[in-house]
PDB file of N, CA and C in Angstrom:
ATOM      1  N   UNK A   1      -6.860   5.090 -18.982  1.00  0.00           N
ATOM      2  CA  UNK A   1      -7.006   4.151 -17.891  1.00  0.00           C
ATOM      3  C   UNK A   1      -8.448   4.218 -17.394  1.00  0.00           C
ATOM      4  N   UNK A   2      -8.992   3.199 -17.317  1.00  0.00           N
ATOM      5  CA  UNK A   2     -10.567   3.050 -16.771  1.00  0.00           C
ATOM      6  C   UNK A   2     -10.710   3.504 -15.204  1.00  0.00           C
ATOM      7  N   UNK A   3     -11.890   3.684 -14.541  1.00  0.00           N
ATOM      8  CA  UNK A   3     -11.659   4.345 -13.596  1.00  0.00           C
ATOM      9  C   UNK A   3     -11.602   3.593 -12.010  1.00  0.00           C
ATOM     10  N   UNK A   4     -11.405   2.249 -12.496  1.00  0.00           N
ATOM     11  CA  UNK A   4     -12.138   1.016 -11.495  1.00  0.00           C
ATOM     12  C   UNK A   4     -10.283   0.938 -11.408  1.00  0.00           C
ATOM     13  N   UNK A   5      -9.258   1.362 -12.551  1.00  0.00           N
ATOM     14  CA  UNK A   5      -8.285   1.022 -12.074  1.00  0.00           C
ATOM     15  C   UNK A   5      -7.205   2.232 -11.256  1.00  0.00           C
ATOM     16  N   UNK A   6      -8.362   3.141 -11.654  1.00  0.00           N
ATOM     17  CA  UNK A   6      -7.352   4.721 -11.030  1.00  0.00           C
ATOM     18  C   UNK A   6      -8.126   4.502  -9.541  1.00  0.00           C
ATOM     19  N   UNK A   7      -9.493   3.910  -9.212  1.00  0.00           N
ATOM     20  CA  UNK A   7      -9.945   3.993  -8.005  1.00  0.00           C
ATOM     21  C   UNK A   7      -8.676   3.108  -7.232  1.00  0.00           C
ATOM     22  N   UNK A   8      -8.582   1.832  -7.748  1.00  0.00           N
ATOM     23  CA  UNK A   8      -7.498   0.930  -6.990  1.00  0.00           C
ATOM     24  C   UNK A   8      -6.200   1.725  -6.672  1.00  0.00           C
ATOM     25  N   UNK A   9      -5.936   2.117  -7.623  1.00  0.00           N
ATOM     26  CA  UNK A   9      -4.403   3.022  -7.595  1.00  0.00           C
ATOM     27  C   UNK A   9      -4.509   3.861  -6.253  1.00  0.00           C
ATOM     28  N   UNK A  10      -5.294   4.458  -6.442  1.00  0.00           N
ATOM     29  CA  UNK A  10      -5.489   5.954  -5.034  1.00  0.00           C
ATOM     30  C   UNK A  10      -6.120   4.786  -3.763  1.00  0.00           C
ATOM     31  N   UNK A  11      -6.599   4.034  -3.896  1.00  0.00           N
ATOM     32  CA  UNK A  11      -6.652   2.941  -2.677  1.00  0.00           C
ATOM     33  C   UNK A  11      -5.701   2.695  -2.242  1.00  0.00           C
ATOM     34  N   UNK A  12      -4.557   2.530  -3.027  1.00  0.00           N
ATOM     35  CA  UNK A  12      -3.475   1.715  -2.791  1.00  0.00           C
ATOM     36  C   UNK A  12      -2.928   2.543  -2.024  1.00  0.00           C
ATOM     37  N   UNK A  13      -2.765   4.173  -2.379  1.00  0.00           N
ATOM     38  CA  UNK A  13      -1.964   4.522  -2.352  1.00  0.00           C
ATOM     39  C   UNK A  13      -2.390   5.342  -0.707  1.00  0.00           C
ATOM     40  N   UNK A  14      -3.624   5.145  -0.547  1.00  0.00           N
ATOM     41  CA  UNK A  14      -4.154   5.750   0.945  1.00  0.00           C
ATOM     42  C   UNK A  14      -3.394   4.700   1.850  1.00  0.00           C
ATOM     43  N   UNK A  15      -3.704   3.526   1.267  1.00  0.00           N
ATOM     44  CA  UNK A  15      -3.441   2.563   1.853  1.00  0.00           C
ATOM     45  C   UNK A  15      -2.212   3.124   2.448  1.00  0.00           C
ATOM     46  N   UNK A  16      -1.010   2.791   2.100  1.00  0.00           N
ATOM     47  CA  UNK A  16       0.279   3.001   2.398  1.00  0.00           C
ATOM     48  C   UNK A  16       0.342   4.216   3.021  1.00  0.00           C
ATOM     49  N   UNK A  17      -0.115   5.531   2.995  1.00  0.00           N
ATOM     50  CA  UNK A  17      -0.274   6.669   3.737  1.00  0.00           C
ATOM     51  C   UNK A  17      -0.399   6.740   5.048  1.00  0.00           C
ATOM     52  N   UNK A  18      -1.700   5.768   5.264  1.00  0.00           N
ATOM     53  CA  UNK A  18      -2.175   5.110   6.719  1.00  0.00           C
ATOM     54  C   UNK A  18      -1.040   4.281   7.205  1.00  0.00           C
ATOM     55  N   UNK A  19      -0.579   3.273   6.785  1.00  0.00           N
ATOM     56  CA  UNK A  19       0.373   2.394   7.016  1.00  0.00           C
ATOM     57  C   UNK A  19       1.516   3.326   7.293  1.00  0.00           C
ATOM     58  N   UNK A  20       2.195   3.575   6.816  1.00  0.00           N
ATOM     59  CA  UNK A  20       3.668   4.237   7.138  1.00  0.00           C
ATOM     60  C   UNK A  20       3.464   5.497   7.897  1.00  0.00           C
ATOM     61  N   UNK A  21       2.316   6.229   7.945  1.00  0.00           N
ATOM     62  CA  UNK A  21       1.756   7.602   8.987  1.00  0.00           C
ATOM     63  C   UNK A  21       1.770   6.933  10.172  1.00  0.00           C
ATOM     64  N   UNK A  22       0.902   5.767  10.387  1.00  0.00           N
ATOM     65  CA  UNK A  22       0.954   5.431  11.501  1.00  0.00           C
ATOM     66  C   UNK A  22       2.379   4.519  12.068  1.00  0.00           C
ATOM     67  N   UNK A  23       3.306   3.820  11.469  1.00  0.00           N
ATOM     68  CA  UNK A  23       4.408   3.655  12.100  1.00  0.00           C
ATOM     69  C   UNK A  23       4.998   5.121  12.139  1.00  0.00           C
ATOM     70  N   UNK A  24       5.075   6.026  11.023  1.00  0.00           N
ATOM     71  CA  UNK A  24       5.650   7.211  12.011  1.00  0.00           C
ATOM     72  C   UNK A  24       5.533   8.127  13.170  1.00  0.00           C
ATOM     73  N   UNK A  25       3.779   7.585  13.415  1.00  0.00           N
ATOM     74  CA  UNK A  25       3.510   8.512  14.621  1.00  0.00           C
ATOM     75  C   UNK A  25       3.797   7.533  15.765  1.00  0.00           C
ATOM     76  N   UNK A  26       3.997   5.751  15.909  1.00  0.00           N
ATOM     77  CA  UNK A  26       4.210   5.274  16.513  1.00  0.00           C
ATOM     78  C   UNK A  26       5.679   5.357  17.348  1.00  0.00           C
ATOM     79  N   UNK A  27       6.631   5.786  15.772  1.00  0.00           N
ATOM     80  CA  UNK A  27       8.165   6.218  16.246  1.00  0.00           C
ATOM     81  C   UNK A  27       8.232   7.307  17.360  1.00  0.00           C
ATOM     82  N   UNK A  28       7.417   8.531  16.603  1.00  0.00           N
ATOM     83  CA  UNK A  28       7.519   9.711  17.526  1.00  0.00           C
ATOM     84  C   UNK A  28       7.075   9.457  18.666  1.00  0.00           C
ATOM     85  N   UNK A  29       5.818   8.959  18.708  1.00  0.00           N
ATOM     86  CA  UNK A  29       5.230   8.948  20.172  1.00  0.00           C
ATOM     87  C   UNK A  29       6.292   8.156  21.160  1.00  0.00           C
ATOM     88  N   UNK A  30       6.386   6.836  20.307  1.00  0.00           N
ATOM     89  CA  UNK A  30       7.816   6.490  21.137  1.00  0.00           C
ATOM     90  C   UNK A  30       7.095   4.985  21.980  1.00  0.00           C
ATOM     91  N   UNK A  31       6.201   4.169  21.019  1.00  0.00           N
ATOM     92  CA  UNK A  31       5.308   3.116  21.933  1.00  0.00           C
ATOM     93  C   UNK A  31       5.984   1.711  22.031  1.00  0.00           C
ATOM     94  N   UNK A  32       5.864   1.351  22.662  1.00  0.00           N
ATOM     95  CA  UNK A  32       6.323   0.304  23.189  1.00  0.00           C
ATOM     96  C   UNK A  32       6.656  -0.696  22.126  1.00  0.00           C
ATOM     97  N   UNK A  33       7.905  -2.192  21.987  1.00  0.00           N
ATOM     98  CA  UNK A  33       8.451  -2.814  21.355  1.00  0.00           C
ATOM     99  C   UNK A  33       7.446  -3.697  21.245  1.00  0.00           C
ATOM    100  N   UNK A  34       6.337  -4.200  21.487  1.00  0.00           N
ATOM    101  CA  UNK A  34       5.156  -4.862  20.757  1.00  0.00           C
ATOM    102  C   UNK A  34       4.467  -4.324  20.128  1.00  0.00           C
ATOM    103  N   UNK A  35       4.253  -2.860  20.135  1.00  0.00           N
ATOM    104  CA  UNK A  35       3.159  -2.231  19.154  1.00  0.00           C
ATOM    105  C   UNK A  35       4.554  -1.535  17.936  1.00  0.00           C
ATOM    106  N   UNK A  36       5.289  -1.526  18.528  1.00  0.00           N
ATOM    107  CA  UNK A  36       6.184  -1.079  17.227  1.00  0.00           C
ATOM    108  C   UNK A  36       6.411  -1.976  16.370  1.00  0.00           C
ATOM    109  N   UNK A  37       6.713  -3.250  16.759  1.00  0.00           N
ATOM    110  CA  UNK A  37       6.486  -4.606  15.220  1.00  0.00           C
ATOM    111  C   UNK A  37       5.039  -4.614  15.099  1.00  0.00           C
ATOM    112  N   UNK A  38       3.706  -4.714  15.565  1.00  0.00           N
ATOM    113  CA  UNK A  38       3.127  -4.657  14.721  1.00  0.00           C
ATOM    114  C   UNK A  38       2.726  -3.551  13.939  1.00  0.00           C
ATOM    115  N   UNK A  39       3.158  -2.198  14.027  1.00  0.00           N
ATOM    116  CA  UNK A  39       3.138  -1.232  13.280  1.00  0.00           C
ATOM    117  C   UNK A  39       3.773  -1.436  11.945  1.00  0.00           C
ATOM    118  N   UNK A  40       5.091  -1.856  12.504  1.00  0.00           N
ATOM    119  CA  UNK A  40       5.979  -2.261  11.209  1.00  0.00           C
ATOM    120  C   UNK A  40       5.561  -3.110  10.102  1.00  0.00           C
ATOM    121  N   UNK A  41       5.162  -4.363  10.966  1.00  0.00           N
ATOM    122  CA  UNK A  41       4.727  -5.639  10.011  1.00  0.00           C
ATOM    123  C   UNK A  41       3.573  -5.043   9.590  1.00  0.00           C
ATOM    124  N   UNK A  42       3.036  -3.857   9.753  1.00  0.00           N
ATOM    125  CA  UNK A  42       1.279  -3.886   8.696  1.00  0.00           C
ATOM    126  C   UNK A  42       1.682  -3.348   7.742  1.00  0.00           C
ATOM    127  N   UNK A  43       2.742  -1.763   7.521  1.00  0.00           N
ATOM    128  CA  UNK A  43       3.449  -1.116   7.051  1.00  0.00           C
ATOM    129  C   UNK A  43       4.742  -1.944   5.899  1.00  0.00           C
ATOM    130  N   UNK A  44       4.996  -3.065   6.675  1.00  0.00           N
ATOM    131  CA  UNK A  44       5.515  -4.041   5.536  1.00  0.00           C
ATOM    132  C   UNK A  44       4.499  -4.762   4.733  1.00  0.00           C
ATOM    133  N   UNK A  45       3.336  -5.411   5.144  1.00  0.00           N
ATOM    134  CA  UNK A  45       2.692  -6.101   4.159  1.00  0.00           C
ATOM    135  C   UNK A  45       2.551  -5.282   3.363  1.00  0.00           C
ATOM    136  N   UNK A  46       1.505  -4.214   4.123  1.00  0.00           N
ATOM    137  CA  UNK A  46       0.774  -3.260   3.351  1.00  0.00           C
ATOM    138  C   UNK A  46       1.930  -2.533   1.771  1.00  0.00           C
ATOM    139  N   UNK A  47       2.677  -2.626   2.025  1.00  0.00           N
ATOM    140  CA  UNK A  47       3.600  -2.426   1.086  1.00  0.00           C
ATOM    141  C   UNK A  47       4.044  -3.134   0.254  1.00  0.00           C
ATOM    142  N   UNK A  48       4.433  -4.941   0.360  1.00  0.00           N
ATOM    143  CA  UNK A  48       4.444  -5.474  -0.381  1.00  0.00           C
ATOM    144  C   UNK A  48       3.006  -5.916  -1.400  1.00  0.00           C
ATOM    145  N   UNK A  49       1.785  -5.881  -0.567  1.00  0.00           N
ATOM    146  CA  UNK A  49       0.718  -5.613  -1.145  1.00  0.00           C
ATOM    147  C   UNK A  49       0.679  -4.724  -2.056  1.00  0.00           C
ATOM    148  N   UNK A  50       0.721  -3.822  -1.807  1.00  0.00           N
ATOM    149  CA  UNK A  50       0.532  -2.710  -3.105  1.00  0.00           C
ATOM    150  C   UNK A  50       1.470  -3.231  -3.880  1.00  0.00           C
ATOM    151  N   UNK A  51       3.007  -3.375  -4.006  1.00  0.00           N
ATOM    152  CA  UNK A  51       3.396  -3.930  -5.052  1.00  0.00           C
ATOM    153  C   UNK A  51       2.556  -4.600  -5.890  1.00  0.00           C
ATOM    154  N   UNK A  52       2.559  -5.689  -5.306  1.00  0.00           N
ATOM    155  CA  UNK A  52       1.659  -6.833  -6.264  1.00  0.00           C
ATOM    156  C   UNK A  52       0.700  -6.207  -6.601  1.00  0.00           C
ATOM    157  N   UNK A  53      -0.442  -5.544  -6.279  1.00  0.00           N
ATOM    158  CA  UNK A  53      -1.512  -4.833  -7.055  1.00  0.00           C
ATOM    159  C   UNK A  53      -1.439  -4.304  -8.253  1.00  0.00           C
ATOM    160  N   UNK A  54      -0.413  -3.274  -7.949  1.00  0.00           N
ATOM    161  CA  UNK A  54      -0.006  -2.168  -8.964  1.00  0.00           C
ATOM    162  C   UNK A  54       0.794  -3.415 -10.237  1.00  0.00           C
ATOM    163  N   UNK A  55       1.580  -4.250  -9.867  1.00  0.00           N
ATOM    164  CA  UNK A  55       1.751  -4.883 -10.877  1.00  0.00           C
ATOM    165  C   UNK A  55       1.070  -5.760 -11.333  1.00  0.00           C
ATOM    166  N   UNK A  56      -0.379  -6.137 -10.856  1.00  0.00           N
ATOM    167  CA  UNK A  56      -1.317  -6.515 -11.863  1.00  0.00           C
ATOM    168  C   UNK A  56      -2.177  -5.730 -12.566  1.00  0.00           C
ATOM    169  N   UNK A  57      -2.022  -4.473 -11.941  1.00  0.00           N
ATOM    170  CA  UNK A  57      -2.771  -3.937 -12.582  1.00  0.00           C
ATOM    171  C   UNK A  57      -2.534  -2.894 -13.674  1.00  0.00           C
ATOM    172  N   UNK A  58      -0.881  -3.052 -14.057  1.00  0.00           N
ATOM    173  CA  UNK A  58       0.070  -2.794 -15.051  1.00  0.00           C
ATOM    174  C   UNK A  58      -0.204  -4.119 -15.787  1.00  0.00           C
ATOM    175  N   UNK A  59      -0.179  -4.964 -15.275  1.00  0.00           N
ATOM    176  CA  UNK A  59      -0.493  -5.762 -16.477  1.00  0.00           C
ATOM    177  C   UNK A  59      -1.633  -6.153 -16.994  1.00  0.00           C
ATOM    178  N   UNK A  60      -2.642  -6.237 -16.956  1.00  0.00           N
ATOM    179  CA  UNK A  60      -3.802  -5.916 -16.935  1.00  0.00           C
ATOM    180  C   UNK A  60      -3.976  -4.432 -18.211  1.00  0.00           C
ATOM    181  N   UNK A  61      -3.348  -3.606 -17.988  1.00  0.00           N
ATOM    182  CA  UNK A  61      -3.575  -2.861 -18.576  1.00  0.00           C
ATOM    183  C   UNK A  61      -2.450  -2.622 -20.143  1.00  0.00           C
ATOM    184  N   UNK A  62      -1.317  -4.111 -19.514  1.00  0.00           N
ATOM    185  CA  UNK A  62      -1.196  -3.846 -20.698  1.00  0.00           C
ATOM    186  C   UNK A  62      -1.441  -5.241 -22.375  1.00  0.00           C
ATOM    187  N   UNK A  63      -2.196  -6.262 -21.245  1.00  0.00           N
ATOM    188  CA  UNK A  63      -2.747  -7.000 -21.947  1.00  0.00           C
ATOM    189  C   UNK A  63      -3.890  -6.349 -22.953  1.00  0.00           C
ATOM    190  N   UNK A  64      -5.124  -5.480 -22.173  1.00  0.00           N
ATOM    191  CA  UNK A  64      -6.018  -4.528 -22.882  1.00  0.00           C
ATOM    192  C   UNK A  64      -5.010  -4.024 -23.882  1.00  0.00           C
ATOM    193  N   UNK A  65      -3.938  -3.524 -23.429  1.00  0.00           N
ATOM    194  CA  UNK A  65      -3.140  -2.366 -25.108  1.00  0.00           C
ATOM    195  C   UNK A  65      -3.472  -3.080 -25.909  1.00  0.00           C
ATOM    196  N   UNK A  66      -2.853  -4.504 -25.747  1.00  0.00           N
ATOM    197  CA  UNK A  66      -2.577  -5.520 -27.105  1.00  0.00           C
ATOM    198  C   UNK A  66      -3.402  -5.311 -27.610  1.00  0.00           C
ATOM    199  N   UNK A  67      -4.624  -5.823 -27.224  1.00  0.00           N
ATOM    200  CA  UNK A  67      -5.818  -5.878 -28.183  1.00  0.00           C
ATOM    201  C   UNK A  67      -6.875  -4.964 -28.030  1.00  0.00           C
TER     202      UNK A  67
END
C-alpha cells in the first residue's frame, strides 16, 4: 500500500477518535440537548465519511492490483 493511502487511513481513523471521544466526553460531562446533537451529528457524518473514504480507497487499490 503506498503511503499517501496509509496517511488517509490513520486520518481517517484520528478522525473518528476525535469524533466519538468527544461525544463521549460530552455524555459524561452531561451537556446540554443542543450541544449533544451536535456532538452526535459530527460523530455521525464523521463516520459515514470515513466509510466512503475507506471504500474508495479499497477500491482504488484494487483497480491498481488489476493492472
Amino acid at each position: 500500500m503506498t503511503t499517501w493511502k496509509k496517511l488517509a487511513l490513520y486520518a481517517v481513523g484520528a478522525v473518528l477518535i476525535l469524533a466519538w471521544g468527544g461525544m463521549a466526553a460530552g455524555f459524561f460531562i452531561g451537556v446540554s440537548k443542543t450541544v449533544w446533537l451536535v456532538l452526535v451529528t459530527i460523530a455521525a457524518v464523521a463516520t459515514e465519511v470515513s466509510f466512503w473514504v475507506v471504500a474508495a480507497i479499497l477500491g482504488i487499490s484494487v483497480v491498481q492490483a488489476r493492472g
